[in-house]
Protein backbone atom coordinates (compact mmCIF):
# COMPACT_ATOMS: atom_id res chain seq x y z
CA UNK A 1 104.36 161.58 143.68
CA UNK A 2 106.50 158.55 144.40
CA UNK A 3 109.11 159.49 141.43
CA UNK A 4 108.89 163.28 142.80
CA UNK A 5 109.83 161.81 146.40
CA UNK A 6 112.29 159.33 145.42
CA UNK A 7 114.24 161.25 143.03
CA UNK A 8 113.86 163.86 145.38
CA UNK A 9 116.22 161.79 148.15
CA UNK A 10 118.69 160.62 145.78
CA UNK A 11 119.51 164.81 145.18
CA UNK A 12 118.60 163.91 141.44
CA UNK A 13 116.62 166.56 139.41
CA UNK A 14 112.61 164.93 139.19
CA UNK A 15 112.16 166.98 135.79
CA UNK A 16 115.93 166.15 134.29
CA UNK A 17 115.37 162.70 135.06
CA UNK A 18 111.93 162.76 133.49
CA UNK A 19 113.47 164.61 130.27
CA UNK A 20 116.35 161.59 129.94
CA UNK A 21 113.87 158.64 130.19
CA UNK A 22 111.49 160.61 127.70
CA UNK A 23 114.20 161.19 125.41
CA UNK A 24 116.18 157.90 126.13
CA UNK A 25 119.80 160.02 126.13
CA UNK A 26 120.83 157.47 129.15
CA UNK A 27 122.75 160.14 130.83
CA UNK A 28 120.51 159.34 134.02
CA UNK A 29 121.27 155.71 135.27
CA UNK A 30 117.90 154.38 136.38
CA UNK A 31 116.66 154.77 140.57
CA UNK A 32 117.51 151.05 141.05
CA UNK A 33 121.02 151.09 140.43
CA UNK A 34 121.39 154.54 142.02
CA UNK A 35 119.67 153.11 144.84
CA UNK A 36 121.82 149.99 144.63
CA UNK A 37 124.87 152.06 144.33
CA UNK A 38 124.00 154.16 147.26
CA UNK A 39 123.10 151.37 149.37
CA UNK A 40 126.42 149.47 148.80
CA UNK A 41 128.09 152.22 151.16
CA UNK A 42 125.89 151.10 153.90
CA UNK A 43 126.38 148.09 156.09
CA UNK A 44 122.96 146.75 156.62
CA UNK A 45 124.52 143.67 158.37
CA UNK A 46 122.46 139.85 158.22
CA UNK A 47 119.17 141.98 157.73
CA UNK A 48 119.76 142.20 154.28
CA UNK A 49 121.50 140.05 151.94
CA UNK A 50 121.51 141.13 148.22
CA UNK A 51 120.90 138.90 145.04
């Protein structure tokens, strides 16, 4: 359910991402660095400092 939910907030298809890791096309970049992309539009200020 965590996949479902996540994908889910990133507005990324659960069952096309599923199909691209399954079938390792790559079309898909993986949740961390669509998470890390996303988050480098937001200023999270000293809270949060990334490697």
């Amino acid at each position: 359910m965590s996949l479902v939910a996540t994908t889910r907030k990133l507005e990324i298809s659960f069952f096309e991402y599923i199909r691209d890791r399954i079938s390792q096309i790559g079309h898909i970049p993986s949740l961390g660095a669509i998470i890390r992309e996303k988050s480098s539009f937001n200023s999270f200020g000293c809270s949060w400092i990334p490697e």
